[in-house]
N, C-alpha and C. Protein backbone atom coordinates (compact mmCIF):
# COMPACT_ATOMS: atom_id res chain seq x y z
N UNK A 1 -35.49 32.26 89.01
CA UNK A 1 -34.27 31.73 88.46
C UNK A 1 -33.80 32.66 87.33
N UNK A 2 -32.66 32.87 87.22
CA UNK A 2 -32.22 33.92 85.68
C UNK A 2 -31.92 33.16 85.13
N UNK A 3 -32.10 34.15 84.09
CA UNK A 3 -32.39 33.62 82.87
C UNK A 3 -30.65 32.77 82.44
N UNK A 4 -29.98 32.99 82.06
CA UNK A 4 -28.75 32.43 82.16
C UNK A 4 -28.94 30.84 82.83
N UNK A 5 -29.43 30.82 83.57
CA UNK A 5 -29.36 29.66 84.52
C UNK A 5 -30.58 28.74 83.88
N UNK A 6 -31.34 29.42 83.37
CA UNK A 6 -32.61 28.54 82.72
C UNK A 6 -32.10 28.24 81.34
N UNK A 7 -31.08 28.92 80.47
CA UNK A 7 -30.73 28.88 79.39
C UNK A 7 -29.79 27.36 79.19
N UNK A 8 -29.02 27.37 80.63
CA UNK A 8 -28.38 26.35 80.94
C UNK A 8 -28.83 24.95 81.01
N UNK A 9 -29.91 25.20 81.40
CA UNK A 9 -30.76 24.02 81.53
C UNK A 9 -31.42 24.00 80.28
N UNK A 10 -31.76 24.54 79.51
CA UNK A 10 -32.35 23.99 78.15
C UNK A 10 -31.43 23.70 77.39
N UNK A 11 -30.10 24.06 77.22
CA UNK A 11 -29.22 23.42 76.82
C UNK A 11 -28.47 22.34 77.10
N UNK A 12 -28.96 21.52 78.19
CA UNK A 12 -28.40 20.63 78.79
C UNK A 12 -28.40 19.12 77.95
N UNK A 13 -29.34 18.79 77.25
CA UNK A 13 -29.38 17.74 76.39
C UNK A 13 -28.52 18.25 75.10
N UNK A 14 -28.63 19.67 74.65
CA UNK A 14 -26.99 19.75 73.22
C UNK A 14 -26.21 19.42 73.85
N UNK A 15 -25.41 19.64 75.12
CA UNK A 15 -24.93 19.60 75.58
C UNK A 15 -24.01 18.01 75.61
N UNK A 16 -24.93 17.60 76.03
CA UNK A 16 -24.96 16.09 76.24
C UNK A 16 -24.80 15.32 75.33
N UNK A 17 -25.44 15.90 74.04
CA UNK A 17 -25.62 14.99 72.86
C UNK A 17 -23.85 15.43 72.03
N UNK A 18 -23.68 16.83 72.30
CA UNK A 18 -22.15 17.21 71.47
C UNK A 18 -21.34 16.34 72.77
N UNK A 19 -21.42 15.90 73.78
CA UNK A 19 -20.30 14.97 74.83
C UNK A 19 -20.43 13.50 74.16
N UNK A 20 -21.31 13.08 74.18
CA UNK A 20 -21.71 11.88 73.56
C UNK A 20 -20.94 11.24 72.57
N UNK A 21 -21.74 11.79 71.51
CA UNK A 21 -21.24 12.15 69.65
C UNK A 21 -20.05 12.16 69.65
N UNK A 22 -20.25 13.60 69.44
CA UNK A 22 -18.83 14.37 69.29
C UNK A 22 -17.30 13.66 69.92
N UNK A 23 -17.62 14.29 71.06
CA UNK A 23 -16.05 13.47 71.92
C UNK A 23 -15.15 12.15 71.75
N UNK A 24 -16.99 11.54 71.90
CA UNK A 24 -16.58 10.12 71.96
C UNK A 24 -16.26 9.65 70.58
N UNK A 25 -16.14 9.88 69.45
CA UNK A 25 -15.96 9.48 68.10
C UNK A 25 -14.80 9.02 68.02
N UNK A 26 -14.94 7.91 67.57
CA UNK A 26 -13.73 7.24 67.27
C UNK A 26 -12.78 7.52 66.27
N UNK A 27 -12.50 8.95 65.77
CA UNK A 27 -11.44 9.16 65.04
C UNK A 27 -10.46 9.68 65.72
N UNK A 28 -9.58 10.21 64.63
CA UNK A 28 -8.03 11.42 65.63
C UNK A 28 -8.97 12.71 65.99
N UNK A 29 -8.08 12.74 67.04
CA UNK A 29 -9.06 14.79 67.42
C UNK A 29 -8.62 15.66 66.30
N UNK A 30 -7.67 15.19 65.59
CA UNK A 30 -7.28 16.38 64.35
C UNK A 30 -8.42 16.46 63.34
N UNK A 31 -8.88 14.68 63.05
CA UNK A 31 -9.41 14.76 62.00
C UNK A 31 -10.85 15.24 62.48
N UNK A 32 -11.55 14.99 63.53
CA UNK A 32 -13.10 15.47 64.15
C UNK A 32 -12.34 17.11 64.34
N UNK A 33 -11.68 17.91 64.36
CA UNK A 33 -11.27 19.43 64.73
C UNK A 33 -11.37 19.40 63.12
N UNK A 34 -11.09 18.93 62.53
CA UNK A 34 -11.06 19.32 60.69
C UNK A 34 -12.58 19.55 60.37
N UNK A 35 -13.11 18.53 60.47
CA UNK A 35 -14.84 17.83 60.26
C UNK A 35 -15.33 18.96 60.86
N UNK A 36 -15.30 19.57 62.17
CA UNK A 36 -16.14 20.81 62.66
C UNK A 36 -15.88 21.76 62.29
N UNK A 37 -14.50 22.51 61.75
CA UNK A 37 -14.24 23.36 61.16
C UNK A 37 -14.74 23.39 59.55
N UNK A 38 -14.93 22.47 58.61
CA UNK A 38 -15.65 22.25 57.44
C UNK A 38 -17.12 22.51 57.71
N UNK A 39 -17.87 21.73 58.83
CA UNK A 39 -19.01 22.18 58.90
C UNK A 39 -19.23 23.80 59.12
N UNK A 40 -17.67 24.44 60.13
CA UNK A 40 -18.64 25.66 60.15
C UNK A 40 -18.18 26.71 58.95
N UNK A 41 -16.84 26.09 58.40
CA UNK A 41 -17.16 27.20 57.06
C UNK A 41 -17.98 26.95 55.83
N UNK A 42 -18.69 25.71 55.88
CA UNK A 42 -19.87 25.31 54.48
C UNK A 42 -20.80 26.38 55.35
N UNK A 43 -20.96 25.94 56.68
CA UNK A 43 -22.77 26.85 57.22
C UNK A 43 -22.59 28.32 57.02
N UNK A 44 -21.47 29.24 56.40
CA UNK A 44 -21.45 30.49 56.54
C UNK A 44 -21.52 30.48 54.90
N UNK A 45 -21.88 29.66 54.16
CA UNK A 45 -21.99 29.70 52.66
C UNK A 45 -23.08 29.99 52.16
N UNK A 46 -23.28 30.65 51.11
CA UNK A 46 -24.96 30.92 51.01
C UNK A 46 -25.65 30.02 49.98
N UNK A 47 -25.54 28.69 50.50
CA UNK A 47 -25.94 27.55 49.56
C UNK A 47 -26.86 27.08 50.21
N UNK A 48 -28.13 27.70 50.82
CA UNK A 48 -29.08 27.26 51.20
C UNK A 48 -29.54 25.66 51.02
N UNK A 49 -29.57 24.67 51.47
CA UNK A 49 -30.13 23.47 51.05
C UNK A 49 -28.94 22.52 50.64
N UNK A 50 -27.60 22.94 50.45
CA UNK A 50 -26.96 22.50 49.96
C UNK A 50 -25.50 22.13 50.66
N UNK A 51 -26.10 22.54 51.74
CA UNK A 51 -24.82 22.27 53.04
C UNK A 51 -24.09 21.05 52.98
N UNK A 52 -24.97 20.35 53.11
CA UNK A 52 -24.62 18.89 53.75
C UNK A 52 -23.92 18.37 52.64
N UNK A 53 -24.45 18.37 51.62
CA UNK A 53 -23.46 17.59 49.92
C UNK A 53 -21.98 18.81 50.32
N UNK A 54 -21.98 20.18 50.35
CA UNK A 54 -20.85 20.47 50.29
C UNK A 54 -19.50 20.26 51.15
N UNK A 55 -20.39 19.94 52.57
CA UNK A 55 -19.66 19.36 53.50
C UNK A 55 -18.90 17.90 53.68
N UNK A 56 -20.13 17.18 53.09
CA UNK A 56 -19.62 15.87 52.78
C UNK A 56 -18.24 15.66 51.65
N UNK A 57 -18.52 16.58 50.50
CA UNK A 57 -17.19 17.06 49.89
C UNK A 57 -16.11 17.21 49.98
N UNK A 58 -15.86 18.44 50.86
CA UNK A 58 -14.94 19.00 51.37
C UNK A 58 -14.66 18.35 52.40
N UNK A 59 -15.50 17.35 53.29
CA UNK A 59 -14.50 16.47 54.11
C UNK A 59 -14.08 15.34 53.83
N UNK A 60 -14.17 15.46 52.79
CA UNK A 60 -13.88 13.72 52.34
C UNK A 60 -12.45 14.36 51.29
N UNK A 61 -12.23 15.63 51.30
CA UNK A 61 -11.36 16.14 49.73
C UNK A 61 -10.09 16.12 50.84
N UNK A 62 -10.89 16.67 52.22
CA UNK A 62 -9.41 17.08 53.36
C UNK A 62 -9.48 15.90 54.08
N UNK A 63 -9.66 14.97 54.14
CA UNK A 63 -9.62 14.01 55.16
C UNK A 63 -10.30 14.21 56.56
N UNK A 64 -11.32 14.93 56.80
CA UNK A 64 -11.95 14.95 57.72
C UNK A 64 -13.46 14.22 58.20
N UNK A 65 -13.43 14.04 59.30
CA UNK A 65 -14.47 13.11 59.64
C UNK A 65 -15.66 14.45 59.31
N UNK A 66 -16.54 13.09 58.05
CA UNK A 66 -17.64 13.51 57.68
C UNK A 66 -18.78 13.74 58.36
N UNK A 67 -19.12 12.66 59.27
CA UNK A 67 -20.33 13.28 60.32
C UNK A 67 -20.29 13.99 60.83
N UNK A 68 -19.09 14.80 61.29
CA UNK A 68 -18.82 15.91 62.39
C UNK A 68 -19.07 16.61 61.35
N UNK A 69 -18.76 16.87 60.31
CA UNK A 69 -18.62 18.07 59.23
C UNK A 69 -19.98 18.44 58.68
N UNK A 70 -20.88 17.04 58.40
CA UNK A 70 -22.57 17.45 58.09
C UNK A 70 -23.03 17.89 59.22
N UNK A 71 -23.18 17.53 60.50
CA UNK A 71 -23.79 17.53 61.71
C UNK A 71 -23.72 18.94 62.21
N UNK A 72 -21.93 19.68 61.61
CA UNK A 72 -21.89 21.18 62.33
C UNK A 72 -22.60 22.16 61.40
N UNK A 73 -22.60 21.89 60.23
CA UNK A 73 -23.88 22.83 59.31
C UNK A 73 -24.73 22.88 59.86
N UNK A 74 -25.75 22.20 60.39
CA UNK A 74 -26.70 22.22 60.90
C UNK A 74 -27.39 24.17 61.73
N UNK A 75 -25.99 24.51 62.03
CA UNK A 75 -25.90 25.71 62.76
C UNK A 75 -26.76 26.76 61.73
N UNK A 76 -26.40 26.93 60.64
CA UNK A 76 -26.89 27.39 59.82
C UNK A 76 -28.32 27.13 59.17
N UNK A 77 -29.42 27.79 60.03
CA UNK A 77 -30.79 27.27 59.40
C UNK A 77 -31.58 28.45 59.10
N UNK A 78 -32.91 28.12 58.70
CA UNK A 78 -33.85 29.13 58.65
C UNK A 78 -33.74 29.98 59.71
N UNK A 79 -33.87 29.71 61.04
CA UNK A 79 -33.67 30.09 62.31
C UNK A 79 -32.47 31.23 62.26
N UNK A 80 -31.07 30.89 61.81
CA UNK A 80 -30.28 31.52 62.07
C UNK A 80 -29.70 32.11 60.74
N UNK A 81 -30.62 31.71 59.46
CA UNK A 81 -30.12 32.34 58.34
C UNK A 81 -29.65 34.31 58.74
N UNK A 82 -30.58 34.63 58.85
CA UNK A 82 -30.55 36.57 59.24
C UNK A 82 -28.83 36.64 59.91
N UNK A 83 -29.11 36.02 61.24
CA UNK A 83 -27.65 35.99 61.64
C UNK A 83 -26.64 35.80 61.22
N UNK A 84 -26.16 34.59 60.37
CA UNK A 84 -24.88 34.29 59.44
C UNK A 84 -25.00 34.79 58.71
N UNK A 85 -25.82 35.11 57.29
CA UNK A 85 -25.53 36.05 56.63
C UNK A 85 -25.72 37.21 56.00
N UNK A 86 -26.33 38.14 57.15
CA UNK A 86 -26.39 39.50 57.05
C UNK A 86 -24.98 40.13 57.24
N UNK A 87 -23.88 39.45 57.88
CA UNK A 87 -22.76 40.16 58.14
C UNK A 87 -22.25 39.27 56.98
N UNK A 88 -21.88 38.36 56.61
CA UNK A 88 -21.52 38.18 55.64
C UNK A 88 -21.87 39.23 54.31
N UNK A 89 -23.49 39.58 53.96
CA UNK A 89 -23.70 40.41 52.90
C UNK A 89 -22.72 41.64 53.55
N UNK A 90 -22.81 42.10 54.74
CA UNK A 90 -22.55 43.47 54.65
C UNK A 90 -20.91 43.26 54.58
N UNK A 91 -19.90 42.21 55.30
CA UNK A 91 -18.75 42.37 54.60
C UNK A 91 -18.42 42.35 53.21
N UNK A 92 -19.07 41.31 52.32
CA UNK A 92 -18.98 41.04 51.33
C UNK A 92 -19.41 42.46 50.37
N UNK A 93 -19.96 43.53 50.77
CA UNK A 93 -20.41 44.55 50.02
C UNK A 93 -19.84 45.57 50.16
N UNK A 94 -18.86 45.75 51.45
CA UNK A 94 -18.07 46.74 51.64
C UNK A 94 -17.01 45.79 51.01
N UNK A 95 -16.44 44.87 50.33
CA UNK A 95 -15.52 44.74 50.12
C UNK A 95 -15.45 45.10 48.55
N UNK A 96 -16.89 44.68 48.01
CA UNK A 96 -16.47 44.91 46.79
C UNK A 96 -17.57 46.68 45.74
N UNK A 97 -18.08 46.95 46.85
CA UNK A 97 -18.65 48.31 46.29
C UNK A 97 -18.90 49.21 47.73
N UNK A 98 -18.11 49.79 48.30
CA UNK A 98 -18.47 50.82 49.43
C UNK A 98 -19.76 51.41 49.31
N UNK A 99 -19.48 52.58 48.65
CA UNK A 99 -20.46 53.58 48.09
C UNK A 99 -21.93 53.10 47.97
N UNK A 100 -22.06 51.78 47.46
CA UNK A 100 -23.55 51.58 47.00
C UNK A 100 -24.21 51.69 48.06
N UNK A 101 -25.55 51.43 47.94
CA UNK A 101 -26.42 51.10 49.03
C UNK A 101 -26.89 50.06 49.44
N UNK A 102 -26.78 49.72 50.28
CA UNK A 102 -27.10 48.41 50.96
C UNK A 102 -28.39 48.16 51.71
N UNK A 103 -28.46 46.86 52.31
CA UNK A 103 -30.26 46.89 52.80
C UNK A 103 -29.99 46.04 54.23
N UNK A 104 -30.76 46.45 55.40
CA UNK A 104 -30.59 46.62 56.52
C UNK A 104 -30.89 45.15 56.58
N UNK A 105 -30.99 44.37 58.02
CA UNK A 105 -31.05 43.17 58.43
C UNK A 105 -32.46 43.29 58.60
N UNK A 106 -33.49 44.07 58.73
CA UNK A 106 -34.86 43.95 58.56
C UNK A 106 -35.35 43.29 56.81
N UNK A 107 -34.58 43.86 55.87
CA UNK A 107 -34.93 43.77 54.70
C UNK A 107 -34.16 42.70 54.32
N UNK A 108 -33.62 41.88 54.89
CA UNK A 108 -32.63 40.80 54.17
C UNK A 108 -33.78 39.82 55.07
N UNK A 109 -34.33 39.61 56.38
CA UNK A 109 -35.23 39.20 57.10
C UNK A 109 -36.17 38.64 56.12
N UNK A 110 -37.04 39.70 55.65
CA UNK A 110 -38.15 39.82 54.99
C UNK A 110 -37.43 39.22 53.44
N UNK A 111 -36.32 39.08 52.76
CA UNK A 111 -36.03 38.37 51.32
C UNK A 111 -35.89 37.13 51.82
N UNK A 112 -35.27 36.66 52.50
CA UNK A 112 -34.87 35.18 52.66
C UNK A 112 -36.46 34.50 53.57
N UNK A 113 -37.19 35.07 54.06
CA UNK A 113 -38.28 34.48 54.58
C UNK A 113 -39.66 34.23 53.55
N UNK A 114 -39.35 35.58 52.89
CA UNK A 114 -40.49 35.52 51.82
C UNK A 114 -40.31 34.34 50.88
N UNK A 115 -39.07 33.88 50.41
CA UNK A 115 -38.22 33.03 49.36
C UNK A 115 -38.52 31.39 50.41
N UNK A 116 -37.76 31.56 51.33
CA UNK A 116 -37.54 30.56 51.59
C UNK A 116 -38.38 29.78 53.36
N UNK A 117 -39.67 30.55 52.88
CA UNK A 117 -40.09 30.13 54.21
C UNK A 117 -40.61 28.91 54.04
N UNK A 118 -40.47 27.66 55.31
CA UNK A 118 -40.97 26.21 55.05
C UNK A 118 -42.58 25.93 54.11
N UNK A 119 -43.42 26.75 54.54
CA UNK A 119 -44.66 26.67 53.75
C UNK A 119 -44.38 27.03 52.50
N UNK A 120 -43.65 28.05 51.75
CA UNK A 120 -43.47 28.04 50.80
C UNK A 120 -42.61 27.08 49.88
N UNK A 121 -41.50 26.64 50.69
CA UNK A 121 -40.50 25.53 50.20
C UNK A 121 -41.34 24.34 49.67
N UNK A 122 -42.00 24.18 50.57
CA UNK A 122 -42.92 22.44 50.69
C UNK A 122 -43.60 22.87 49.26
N UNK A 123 -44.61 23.93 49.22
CA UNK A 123 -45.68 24.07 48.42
C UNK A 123 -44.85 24.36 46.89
N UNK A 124 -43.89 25.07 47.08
CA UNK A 124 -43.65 25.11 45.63
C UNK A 124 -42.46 25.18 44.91
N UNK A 125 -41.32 23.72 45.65
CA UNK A 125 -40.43 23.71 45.62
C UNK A 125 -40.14 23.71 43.70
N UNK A 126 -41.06 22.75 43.59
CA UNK A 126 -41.03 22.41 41.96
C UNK A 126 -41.65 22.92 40.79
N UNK A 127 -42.04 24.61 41.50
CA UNK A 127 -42.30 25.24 40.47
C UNK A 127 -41.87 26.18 40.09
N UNK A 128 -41.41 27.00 38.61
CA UNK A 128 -40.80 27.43 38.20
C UNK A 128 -40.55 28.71 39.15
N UNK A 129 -42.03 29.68 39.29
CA UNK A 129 -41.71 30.77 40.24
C UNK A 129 -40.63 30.85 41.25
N UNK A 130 -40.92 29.40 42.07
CA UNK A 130 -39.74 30.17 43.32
C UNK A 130 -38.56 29.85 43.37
N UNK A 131 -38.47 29.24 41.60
CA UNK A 131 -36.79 28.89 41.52
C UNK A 131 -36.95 30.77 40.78
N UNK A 132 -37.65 30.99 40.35
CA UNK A 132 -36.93 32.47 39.50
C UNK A 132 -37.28 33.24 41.12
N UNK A 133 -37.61 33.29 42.12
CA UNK A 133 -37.22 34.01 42.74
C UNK A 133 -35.82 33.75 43.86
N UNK A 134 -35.61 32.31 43.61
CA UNK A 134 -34.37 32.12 44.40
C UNK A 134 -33.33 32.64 43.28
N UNK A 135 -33.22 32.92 41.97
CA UNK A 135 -32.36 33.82 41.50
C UNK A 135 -32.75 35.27 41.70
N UNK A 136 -33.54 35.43 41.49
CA UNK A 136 -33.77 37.11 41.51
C UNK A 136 -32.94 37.23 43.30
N UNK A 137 -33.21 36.45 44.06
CA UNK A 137 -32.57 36.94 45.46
C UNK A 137 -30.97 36.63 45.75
N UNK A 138 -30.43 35.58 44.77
CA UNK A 138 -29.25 35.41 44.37
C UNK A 138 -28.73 36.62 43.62
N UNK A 139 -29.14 37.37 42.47
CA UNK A 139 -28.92 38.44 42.20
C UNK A 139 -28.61 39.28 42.99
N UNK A 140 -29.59 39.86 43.68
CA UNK A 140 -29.65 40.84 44.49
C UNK A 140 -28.82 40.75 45.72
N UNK A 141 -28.18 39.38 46.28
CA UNK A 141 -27.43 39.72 47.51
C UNK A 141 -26.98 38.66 47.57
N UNK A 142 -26.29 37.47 46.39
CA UNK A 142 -25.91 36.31 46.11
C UNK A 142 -24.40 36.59 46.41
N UNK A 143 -23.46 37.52 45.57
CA UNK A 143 -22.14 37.60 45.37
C UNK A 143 -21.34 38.22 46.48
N UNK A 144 -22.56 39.26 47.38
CA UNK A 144 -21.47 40.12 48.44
C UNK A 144 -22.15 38.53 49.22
N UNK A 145 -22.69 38.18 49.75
CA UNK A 145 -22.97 37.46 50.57
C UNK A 145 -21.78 36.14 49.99
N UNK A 146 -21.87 35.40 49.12
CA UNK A 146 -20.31 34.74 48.88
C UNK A 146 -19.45 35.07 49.45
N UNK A 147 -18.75 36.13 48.94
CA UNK A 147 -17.39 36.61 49.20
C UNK A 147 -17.31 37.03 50.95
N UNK A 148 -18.56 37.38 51.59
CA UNK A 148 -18.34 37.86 53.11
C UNK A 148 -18.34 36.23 53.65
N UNK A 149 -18.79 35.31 53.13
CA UNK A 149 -19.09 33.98 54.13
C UNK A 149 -18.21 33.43 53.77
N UNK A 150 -17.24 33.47 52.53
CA UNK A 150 -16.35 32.71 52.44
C UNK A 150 -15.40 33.51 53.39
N UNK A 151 -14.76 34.60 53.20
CA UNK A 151 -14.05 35.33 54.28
C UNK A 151 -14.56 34.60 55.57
N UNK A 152 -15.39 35.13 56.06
CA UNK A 152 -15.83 34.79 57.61
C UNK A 152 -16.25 33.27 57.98
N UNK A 153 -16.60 32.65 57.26
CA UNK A 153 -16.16 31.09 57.39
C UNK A 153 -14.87 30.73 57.71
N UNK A 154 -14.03 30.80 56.69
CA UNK A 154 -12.28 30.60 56.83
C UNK A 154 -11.87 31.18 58.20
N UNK A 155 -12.60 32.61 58.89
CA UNK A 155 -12.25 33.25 60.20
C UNK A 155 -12.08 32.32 61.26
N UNK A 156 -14.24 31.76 61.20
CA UNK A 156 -14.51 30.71 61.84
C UNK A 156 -14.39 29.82 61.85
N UNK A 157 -13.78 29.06 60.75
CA UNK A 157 -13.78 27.41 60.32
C UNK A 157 -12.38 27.39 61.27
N UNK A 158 -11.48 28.08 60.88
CA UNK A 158 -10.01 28.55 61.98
C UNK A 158 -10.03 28.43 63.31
N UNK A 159 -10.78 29.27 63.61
CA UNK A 159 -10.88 29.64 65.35
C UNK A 159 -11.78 27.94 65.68
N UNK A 160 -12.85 27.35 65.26
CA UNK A 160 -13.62 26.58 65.46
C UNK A 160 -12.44 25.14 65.74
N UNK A 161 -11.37 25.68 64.30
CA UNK A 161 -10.36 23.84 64.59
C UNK A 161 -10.02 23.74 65.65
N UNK A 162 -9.44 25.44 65.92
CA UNK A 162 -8.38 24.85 67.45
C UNK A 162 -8.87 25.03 68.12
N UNK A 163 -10.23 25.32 68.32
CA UNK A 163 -10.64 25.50 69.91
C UNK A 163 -11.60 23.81 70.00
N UNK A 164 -11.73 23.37 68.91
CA UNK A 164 -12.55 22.23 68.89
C UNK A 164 -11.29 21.06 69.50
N UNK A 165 -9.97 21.21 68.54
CA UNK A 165 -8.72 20.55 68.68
C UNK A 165 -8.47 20.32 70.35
N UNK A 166 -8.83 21.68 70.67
CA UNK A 166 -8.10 21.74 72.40
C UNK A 166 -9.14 20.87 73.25
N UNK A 167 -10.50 21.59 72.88
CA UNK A 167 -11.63 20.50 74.16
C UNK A 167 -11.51 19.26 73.68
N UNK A 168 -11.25 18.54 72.48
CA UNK A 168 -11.61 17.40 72.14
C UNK A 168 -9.72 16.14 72.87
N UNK A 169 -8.64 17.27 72.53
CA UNK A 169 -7.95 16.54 73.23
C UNK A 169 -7.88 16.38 74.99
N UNK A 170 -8.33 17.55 75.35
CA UNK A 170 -8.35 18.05 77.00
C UNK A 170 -8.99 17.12 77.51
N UNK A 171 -10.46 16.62 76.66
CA UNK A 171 -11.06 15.69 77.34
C UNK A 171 -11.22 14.40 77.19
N UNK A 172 -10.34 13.64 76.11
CA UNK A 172 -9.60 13.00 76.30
C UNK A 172 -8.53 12.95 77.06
N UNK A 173 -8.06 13.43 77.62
CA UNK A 173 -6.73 13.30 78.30
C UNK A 173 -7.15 13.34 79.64
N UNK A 174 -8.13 13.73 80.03
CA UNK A 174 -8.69 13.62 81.72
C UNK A 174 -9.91 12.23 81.19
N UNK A 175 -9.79 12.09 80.43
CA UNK A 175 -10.84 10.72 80.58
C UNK A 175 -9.82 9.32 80.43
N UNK A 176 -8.63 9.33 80.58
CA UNK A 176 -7.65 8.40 80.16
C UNK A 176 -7.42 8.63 81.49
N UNK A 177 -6.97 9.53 82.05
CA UNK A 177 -6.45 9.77 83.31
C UNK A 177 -7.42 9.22 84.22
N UNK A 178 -8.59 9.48 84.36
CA UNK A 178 -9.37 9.49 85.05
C UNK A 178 -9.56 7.79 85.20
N UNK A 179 -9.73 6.99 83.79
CA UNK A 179 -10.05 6.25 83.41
C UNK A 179 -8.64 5.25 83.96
N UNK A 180 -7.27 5.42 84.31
CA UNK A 180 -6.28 5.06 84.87
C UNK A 180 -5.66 4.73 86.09
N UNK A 181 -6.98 5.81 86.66
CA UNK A 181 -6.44 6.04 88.34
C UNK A 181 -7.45 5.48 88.81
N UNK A 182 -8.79 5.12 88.00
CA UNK A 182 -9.47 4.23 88.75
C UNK A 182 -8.89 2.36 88.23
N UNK A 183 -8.32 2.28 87.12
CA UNK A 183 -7.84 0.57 87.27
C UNK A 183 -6.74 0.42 88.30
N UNK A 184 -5.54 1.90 88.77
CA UNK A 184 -5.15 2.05 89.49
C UNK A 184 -5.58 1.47 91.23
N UNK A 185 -7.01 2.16 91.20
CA UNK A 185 -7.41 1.96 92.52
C UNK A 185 -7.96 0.54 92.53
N UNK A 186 -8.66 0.11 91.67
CA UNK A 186 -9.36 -1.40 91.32
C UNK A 186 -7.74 -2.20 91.67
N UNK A 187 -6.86 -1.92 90.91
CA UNK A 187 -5.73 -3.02 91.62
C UNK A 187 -5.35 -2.99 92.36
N UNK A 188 -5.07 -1.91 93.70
CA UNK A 188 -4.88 -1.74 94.72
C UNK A 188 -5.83 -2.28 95.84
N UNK A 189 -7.24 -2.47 95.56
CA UNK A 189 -8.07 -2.91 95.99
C UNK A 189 -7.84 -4.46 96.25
N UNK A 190 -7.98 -4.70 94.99
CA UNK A 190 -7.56 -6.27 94.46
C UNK A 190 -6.36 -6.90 95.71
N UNK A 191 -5.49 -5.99 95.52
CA UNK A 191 -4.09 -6.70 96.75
C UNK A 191 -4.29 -6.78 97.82
């Protein structure tokens, strides 16, 4: 089987669970397209730990449905920290110092894992050390990493409304339909 096709199938319960949830939520599709777009520009923020309060924030400041808005941070984890914001640091550093030198996605790997790996979180959330090293790593790649995730959030929080806007009305609108032509057929039956 390829791989594609096996990928499909392990995704088949997100899948299911964003049809579920998501779709079915009883708000406007504007306001759940708001709520997912908040979640995905908080998850490109480099507020480690702090997603969910900022999301809850900011969807409650814009009128957007809050569960959709905590629920899409989620994207943003240990797992996928390297990914969101290594391009964030590196936009954020060409924007505000070209010339300097910068540090590859191996070495941003190795800061945010050393800092913030779960065994270390658990063991020593409450001691002074690994709050002075969550500044020392705020220092060192806190501000370009801001300024690139706020940029590239706003990119994605954008592209995320309306493409969230379009599936969330599309499928409503074939589930009304759908949902029409069968009371349709039920009364035709009926006669």
């Amino acid at each position: 089987m390829p791989y594609s096709h096996r990928l499909i199938i392990r995704m088949r319960p997100i899948l299911r669970f964003i049809r579920t949830r998501f779709l079915h939520i009883d708000d406007s599709p504007e306001r759940a397209a708001r709520g997912f777009a908040i979640g995905l520009f908080v998850g490109f923020l480099p507020l480690l730990g702090l997603h969910m309060i900022f999301a809850w924030f900011f969807a409650g400041f814009s009128r957007a449905n809050r569960v959709i808005a905590m629920a899409t941070v989620w994207f943003s984890n240990p797992v996928t920290a390297v990914f969101i914001y290594f391009p964030c640091y590196r936009l954020g550093r060409f924007l505000l110092s070209p010339a300097n030198s910068q540090i590859d996605s191996e070495q941003m790997e190795q800061l945010i894992t050393a800092t913030f790996s779960a065994q270390r979180v658990f063991a020593n959330l409450f001691t002074s050390q690994f709050w002075k090293d969550v500044y020392a790593l705020s220092m060192k790649i806190g501000l370009e990493t801001l300024i690139g995730g706020v940029i590239l959030g706003l990119i994605i929080g954008k592209i995320g409304y309306w493409l969230s806007l379009y599936i969330i009305k599309r499928y409503r609108q074939r589930k009304h339909h759908f949902f029409r032509k069968l009371a349709l057929r039920r009364q035709q039956l009926a006669d």
